[in-house]
C-alpha atoms as a PDB file:
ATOM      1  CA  UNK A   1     299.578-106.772-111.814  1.00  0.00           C
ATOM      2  CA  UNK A   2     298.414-103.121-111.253  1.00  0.00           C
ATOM      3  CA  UNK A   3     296.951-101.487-114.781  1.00  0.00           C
ATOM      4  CA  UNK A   4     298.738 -97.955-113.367  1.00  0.00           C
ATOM      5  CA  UNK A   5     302.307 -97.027-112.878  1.00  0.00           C
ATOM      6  CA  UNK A   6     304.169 -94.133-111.429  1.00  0.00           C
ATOM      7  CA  UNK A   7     304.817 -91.392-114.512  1.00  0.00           C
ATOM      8  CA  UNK A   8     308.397 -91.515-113.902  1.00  0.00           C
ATOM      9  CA  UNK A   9     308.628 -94.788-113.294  1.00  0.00           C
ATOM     10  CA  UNK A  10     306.614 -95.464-116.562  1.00  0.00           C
ATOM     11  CA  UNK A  11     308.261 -93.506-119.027  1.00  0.00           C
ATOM     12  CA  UNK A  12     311.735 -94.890-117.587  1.00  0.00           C
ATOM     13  CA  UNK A  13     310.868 -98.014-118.236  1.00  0.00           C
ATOM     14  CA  UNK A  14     309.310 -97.171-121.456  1.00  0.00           C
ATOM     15  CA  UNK A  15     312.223 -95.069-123.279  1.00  0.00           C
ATOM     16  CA  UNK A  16     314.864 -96.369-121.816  1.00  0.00           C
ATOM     17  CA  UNK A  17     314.911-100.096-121.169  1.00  0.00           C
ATOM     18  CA  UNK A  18     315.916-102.729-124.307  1.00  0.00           C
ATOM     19  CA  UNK A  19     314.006-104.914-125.598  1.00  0.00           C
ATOM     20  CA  UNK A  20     315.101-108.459-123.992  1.00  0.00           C
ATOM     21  CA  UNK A  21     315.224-111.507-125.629  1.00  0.00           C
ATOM     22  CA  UNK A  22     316.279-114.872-125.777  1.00  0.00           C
ATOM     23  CA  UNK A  23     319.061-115.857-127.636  1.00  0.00           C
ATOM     24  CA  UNK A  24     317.592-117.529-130.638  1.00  0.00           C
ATOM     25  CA  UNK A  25     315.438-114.681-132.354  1.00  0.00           C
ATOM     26  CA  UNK A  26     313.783-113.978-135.340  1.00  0.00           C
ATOM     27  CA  UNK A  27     313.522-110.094-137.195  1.00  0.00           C
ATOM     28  CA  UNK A  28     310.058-109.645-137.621  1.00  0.00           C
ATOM     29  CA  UNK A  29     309.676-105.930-139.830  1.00  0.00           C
ATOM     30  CA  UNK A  30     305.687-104.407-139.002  1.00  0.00           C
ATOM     31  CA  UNK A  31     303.856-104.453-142.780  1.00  0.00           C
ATOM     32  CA  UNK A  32     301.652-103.904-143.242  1.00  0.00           C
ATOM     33  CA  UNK A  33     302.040-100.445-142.327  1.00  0.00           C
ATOM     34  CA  UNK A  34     298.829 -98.195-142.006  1.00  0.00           C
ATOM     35  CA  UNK A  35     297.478 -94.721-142.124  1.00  0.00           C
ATOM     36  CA  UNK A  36     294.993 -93.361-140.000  1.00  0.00           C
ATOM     37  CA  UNK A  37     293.756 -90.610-142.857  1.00  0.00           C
ATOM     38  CA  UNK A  38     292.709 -87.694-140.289  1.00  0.00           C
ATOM     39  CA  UNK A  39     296.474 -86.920-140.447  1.00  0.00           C
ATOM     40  CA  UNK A  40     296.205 -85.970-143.830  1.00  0.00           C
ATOM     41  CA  UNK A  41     292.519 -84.582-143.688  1.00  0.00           C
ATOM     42  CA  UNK A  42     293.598 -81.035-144.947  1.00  0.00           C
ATOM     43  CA  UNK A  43     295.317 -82.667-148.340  1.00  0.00           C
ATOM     44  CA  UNK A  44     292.334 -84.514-148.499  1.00  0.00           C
ATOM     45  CA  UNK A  45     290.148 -81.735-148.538  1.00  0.00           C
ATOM     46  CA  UNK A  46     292.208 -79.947-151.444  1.00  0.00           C
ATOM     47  CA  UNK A  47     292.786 -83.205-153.542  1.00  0.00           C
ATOM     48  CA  UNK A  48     291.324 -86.595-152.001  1.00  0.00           C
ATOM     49  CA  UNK A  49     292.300 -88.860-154.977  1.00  0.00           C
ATOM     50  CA  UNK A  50     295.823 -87.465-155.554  1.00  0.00           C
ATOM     51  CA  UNK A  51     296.577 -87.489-151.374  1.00  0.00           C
ATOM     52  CA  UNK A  52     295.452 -91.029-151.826  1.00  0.00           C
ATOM     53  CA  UNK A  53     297.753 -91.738-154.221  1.00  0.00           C
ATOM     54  CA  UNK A  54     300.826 -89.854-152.326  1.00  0.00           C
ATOM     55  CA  UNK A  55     300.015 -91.983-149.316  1.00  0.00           C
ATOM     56  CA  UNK A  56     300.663 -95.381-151.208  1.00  0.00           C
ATOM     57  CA  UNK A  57     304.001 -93.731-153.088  1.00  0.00           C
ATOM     58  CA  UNK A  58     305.072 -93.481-149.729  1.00  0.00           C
ATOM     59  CA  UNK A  59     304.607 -97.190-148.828  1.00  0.00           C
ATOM     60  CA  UNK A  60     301.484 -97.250-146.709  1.00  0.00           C
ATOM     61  CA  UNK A  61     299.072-100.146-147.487  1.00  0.00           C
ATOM     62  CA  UNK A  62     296.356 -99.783-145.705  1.00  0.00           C
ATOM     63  CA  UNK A  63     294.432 -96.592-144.803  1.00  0.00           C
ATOM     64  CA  UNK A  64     291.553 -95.954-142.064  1.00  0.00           C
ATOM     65  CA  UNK A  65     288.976 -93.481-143.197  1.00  0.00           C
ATOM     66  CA  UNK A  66     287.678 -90.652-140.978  1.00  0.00           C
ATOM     67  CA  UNK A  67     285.390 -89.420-143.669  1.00  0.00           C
ATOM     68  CA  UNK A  68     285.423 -90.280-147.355  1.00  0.00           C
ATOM     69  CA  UNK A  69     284.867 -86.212-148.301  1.00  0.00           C
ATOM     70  CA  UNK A  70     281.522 -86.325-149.739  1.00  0.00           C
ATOM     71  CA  UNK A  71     282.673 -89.229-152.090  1.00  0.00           C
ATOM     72  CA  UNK A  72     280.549 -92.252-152.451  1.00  0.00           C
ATOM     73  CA  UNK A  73     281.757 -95.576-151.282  1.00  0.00           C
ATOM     74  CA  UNK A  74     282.051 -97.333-154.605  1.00  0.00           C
ATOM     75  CA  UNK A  75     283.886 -94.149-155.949  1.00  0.00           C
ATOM     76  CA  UNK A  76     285.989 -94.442-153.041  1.00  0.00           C
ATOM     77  CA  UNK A  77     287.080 -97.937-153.115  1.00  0.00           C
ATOM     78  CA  UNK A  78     287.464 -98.081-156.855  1.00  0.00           C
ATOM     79  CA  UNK A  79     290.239 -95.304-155.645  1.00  0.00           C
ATOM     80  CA  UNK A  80     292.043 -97.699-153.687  1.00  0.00           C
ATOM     81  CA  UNK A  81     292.501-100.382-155.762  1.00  0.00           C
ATOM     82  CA  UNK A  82     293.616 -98.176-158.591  1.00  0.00           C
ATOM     83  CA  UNK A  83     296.482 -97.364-155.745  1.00  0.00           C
ATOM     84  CA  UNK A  84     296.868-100.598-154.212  1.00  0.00           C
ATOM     85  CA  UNK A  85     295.142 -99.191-150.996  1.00  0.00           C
ATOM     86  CA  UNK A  86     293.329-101.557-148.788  1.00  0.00           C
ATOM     87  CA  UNK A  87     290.696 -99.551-146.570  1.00  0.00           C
ATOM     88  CA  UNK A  88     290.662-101.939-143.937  1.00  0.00           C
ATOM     89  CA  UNK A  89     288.796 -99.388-141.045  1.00  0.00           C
ATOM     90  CA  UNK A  90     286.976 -96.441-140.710  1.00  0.00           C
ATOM     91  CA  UNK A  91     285.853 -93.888-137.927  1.00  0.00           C
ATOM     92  CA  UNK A  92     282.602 -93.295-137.290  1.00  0.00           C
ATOM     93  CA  UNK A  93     280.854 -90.512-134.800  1.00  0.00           C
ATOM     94  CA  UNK A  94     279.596 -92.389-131.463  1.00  0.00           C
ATOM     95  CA  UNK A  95     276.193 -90.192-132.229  1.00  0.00           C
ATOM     96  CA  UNK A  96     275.743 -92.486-135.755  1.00  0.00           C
ATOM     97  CA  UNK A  97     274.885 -95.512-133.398  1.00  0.00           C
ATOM     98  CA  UNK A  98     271.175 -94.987-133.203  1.00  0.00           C
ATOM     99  CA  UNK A  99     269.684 -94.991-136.748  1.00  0.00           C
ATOM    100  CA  UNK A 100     272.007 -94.131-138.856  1.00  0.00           C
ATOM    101  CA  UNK A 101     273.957 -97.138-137.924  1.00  0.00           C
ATOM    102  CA  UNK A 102     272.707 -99.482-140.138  1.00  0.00           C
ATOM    103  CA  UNK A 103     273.536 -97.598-142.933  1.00  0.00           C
ATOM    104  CA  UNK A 104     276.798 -96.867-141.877  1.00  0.00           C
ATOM    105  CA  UNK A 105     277.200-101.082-141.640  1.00  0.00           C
ATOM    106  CA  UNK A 106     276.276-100.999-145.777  1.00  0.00           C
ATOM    107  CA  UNK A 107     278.283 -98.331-146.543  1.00  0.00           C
ATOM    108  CA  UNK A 108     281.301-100.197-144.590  1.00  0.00           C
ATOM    109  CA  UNK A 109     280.877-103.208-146.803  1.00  0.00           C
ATOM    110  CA  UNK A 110     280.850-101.519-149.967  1.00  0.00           C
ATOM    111  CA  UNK A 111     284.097-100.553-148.544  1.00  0.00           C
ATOM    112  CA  UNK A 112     285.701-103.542-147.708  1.00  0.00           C
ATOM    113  CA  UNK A 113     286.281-102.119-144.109  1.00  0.00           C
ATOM    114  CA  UNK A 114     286.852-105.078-141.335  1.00  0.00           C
ATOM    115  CA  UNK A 115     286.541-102.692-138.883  1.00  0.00           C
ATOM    116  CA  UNK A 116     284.527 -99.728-138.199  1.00  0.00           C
ATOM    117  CA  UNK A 117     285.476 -97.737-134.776  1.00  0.00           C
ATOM    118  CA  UNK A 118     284.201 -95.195-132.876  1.00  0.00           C
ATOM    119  CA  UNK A 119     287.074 -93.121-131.784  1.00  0.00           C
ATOM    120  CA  UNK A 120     285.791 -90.854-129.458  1.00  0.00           C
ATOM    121  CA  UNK A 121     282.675 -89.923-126.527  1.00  0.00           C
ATOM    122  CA  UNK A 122     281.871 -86.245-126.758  1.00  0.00           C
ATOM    123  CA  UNK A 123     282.130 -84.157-123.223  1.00  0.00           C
ATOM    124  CA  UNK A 124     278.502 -83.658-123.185  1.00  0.00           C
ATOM    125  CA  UNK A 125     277.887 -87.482-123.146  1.00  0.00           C
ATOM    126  CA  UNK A 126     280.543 -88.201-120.997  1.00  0.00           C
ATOM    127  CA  UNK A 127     278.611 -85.664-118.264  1.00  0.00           C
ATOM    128  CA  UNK A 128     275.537 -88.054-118.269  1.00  0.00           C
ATOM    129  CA  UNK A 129     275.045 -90.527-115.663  1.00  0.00           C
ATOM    130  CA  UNK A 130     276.623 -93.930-116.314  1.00  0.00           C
ATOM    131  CA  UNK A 131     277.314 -92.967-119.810  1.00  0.00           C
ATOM    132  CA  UNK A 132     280.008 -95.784-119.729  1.00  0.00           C
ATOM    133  CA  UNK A 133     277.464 -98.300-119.001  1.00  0.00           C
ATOM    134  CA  UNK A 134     275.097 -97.123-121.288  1.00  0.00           C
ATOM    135  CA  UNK A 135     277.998 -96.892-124.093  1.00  0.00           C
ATOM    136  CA  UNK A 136     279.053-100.340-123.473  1.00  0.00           C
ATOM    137  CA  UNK A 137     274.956-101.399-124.034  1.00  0.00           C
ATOM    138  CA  UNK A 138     275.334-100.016-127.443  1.00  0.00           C
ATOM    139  CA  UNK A 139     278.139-100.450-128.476  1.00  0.00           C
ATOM    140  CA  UNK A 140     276.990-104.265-127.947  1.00  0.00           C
ATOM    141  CA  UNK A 141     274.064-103.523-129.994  1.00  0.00           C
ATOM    142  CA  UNK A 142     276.791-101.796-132.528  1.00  0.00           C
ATOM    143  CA  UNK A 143     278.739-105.036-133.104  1.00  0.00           C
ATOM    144  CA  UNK A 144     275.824-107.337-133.567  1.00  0.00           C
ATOM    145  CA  UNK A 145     274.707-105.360-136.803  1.00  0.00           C
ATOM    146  CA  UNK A 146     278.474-105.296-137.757  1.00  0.00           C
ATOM    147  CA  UNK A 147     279.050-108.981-136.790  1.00  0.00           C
ATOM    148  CA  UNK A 148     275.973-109.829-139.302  1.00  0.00           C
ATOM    149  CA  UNK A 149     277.926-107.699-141.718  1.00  0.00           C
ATOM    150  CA  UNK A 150     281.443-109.516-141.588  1.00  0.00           C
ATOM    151  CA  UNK A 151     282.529-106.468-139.700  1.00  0.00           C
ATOM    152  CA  UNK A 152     284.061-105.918-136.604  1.00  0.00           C
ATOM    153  CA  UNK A 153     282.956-103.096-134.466  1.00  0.00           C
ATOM    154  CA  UNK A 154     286.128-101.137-131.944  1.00  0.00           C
ATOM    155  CA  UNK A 155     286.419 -98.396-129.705  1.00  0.00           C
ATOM    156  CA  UNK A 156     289.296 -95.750-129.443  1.00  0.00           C
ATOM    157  CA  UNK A 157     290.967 -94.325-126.646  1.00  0.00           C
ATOM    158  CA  UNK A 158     291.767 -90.894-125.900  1.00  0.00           C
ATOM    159  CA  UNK A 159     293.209 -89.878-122.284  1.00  0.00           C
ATOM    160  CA  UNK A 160     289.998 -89.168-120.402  1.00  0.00           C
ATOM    161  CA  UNK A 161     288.825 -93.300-119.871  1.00  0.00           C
ATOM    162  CA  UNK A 162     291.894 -93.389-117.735  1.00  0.00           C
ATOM    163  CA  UNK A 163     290.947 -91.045-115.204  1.00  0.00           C
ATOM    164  CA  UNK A 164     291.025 -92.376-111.483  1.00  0.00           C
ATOM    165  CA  UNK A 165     287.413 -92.538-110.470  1.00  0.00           C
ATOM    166  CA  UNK A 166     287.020 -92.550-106.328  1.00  0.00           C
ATOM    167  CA  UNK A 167     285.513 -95.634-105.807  1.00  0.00           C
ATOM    168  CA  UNK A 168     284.493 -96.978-109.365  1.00  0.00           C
ATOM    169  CA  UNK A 169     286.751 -98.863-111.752  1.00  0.00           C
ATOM    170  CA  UNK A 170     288.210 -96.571-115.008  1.00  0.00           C
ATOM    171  CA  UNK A 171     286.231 -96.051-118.163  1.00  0.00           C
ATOM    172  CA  UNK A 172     288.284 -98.400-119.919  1.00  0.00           C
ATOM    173  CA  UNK A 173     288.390-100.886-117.382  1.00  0.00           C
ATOM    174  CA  UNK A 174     284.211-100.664-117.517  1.00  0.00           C
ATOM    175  CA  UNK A 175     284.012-100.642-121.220  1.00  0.00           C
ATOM    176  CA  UNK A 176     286.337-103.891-121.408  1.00  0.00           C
ATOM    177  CA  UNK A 177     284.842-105.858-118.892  1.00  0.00           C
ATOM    178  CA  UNK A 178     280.849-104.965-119.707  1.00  0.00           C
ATOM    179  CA  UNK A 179     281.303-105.291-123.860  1.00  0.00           C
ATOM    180  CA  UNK A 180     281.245-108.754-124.920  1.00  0.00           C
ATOM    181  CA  UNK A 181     284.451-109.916-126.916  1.00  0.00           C
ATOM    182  CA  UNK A 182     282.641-111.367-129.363  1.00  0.00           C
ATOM    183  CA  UNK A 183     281.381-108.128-130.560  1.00  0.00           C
ATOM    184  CA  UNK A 184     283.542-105.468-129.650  1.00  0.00           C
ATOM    185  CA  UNK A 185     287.116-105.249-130.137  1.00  0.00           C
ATOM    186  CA  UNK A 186     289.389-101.963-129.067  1.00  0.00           C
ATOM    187  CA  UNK A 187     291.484-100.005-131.094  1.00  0.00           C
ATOM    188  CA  UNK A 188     294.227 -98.831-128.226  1.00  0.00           C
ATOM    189  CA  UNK A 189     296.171 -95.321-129.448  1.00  0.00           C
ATOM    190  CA  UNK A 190     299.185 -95.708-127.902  1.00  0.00           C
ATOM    191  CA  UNK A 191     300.477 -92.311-127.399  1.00  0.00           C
ATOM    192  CA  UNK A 192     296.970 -91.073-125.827  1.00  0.00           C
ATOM    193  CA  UNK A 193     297.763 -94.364-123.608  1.00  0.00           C
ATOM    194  CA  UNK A 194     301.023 -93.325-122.664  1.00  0.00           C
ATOM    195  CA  UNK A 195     300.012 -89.820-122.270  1.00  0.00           C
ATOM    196  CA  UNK A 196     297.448 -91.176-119.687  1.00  0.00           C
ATOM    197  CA  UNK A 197     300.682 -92.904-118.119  1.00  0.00           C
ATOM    198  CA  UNK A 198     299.880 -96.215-118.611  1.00  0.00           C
ATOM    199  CA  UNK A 199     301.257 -99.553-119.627  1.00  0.00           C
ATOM    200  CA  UNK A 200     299.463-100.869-122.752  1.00  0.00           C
ATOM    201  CA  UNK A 201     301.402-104.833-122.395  1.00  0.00           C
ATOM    202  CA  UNK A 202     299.230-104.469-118.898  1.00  0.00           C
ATOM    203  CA  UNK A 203     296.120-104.283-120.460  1.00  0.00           C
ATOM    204  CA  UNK A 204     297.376-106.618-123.649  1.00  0.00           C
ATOM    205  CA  UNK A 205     297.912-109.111-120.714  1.00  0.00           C
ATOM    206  CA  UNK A 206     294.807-109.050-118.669  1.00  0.00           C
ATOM    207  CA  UNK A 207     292.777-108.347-121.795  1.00  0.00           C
ATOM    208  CA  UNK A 208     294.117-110.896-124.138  1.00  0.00           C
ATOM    209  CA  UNK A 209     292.251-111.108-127.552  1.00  0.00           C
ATOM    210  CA  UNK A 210     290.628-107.926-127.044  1.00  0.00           C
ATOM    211  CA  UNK A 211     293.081-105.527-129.319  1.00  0.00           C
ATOM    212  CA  UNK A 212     292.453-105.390-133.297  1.00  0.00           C
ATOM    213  CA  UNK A 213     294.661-102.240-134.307  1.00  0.00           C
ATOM    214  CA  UNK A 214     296.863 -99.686-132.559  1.00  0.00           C
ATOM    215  CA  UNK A 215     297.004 -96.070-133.358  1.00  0.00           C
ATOM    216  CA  UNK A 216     300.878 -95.306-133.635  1.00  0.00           C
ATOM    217  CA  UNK A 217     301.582 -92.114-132.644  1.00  0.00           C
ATOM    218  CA  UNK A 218     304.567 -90.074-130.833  1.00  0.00           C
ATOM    219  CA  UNK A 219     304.972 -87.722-127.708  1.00  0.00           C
ATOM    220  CA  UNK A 220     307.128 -85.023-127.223  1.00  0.00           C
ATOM    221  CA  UNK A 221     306.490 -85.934-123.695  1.00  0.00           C
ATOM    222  CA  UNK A 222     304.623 -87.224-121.121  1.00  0.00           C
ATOM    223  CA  UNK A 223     302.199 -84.642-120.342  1.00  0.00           C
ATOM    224  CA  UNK A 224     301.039 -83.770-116.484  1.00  0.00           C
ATOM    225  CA  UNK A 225     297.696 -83.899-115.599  1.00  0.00           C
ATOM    226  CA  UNK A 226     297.061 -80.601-116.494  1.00  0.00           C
ATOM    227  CA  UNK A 227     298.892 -80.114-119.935  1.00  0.00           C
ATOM    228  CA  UNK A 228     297.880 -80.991-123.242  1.00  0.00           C
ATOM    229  CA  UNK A 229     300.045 -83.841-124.949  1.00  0.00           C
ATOM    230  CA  UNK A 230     301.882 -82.523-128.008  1.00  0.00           C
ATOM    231  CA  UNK A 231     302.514 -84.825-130.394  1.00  0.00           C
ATOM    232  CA  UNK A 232     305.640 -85.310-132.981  1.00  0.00           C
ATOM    233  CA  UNK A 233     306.332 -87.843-135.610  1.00  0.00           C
ATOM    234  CA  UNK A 234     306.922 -91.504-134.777  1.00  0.00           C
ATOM    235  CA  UNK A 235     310.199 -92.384-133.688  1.00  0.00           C
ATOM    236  CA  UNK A 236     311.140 -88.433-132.898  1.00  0.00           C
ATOM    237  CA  UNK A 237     309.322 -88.658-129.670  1.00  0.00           C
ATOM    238  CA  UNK A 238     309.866 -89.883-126.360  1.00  0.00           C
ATOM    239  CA  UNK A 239     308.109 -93.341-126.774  1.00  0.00           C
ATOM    240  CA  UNK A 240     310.432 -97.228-126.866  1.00  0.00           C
ATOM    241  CA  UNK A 241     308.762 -98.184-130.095  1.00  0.00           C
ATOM    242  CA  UNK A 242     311.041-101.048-131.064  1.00  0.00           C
ATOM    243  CA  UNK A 243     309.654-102.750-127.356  1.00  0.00           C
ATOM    244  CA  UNK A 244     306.183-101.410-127.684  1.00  0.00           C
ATOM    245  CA  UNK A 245     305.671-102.718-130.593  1.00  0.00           C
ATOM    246  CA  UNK A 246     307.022-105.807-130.237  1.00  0.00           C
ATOM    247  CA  UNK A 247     305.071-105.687-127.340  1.00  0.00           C
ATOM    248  CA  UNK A 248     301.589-105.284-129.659  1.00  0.00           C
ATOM    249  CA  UNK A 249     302.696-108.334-131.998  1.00  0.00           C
ATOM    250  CA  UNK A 250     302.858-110.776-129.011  1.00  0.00           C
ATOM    251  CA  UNK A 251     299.552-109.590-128.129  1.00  0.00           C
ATOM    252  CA  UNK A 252     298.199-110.463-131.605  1.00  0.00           C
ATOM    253  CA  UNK A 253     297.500-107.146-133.239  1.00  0.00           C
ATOM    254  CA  UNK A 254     298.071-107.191-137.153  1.00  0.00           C
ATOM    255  CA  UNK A 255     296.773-103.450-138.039  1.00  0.00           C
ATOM    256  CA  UNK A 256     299.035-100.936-137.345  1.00  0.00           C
ATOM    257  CA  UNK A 257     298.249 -97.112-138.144  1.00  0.00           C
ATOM    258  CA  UNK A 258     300.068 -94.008-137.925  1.00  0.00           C
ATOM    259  CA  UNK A 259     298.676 -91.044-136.376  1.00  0.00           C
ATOM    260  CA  UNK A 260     299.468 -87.549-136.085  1.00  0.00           C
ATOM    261  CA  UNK A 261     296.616 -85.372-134.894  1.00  0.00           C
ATOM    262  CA  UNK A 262     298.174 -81.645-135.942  1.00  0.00           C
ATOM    263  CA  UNK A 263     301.281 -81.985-138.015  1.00  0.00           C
ATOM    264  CA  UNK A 264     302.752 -79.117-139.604  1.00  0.00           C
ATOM    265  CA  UNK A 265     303.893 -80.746-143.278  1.00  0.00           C
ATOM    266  CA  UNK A 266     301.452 -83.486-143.372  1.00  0.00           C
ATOM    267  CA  UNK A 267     303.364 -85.535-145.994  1.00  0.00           C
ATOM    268  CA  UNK A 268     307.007 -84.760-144.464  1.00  0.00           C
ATOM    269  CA  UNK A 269     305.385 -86.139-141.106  1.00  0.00           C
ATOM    270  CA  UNK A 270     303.784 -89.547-142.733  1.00  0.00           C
ATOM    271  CA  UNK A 271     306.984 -89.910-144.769  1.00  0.00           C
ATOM    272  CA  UNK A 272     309.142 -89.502-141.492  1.00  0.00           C
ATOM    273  CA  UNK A 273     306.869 -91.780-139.510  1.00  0.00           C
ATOM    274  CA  UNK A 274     306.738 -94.290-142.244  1.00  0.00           C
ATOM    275  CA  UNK A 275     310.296 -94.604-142.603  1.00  0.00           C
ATOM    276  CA  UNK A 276     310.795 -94.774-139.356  1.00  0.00           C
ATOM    277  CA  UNK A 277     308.254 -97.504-138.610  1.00  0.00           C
ATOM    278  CA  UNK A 278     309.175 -99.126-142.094  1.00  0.00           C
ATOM    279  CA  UNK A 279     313.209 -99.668-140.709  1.00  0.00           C
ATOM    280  CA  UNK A 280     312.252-101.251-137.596  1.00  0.00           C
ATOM    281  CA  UNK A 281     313.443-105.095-136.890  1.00  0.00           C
ATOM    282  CA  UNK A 282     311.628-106.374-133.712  1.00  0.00           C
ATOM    283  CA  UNK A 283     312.954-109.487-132.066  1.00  0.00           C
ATOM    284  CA  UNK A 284     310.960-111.869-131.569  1.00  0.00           C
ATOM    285  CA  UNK A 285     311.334-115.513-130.222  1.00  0.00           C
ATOM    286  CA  UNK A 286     312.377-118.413-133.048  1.00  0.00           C
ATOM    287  CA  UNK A 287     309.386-120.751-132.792  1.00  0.00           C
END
């Protein structure tokens, strides 16, 4: 089945089709429910600890780092558990994969992360020659230090690794099929997904195993090619999350984390998006 469909045809399907079941089903509620903390980086910046502890009043258990705000890790983590936080990821800059890395890796398991992703390629390396299958090559390298660690290493999507490429496969497509499973997993942001136009249950199908977390974030809409994608709290946007996300369990994924990349109250958006997430029943199939 084709990885690409029609925009309109897409976000039809997407928004406005119901989830189908069978008749016996069970109610299956997403928790736990996790923060990706770049939403709140601004409260961070003023207070860490008492943003910290707002995030687990609100509900959220587990957080993903991008940063810990010139805190050390043992500081940090000694933070969590006074909140009940679990910091089960953390983002790290693609251009820490050289020799920095394995320092990042000891810092990570101070932590307690399971997962430490690299959320984005710059534009300048994405201009070089083959950078995708130079990337995959170390981000290989990546996991093996992490794997040794008790850590699994990810990538995150944006938009641009779904751009059509004349007569090469996508950068997503090479990144899945030249990392090795075994050491690098994919963290898939479904609202840059969708923004791209594609089906994530596609690539949860043909890819099975390969998804660790999601990124849950909201559209206002799709964008076109040549728009930005403006983004909104979850379940105030455009996207089917109640079949999306249903969609993610039966693939597997466990770590869920809400994303907003510019919100304007950032703790009336990750209250919103929390409650919204938080009230969700997804059907699921007795077994």
């Amino acid at each position: 089945m084709p990885l690409f469909l029609n925009r309109r045809m897409f976000i039809k399907a997407a928004v406005a089709v119901p989830l189908l079941g069978p008749v016996q089903s069970s109610q299956r509620r997403i928790s736990p429910l996790g923060l990706q903390l770049y939403t709140v980086r601004s409260e961070m910046e003023k207070n860490f600890e008492a943003t910290l502890a707002r995030v687990a009043a609100i509900g959220y258990k587990e957080v993903e780092f991008a940063g810990y705000f010139g805190r050390s890790p043992r500081d940090v983590h000694k933070i969590l558990s006074t909140n009940g936080l679990k910091g089960v990821s953390s983002h790290v800059g693609y251009g820490t994969l050289g020799d920095q890395w394995q320092g990042i890796v000891d810092a990570a398991h101070v932590m307690g992360h399971q997962y430490l992703v690299v959320p984005s390629i710059d534009g300048a390396a994405r201009a070089q020659a083959d950078i995708w299958h130079r990337a995959s090559e170390r981000f290989n390298r990546a996991g093996e230090l992490c794997r040794a660690a008790g850590i699994t290493f990810a990538y995150h999507n944006h938009q641009f690794e779904f751009a059509g490429m004349a007569t090469r496969k996508r950068p997503y497509e090479i990144m899945l099929e030249l990392t090795d499973p075994s050491l690098v997993s994919m963290q898939m942001d479904l609202g840059w997904i969708t923004a791209a136009g594609q089906d994530p249950a596609a690539f949860f199908r043909r890819y099975p195993g390969r998804f660790s977390s999601v990124h849950v974030k909201d559209l206002k809409a799709v964008p076109r090619p040549d728009e930005p994608a403006v983004q909104t709290d979850v379940g105030q946007g455009i996207i089917n999350w109640k079949r999306l996300l249903a969609d993610c369990w039966s693939a597997g994924i466990r770590h869920y984390f809400v994303e907003h990349d510019a919100p304007a109250s950032p703790f009336d958006s990750i209250e919103t998006s929390f409650r919204y997430v938080n009230a969700l029943r997804l059907s699921e199939a007795a077994r």
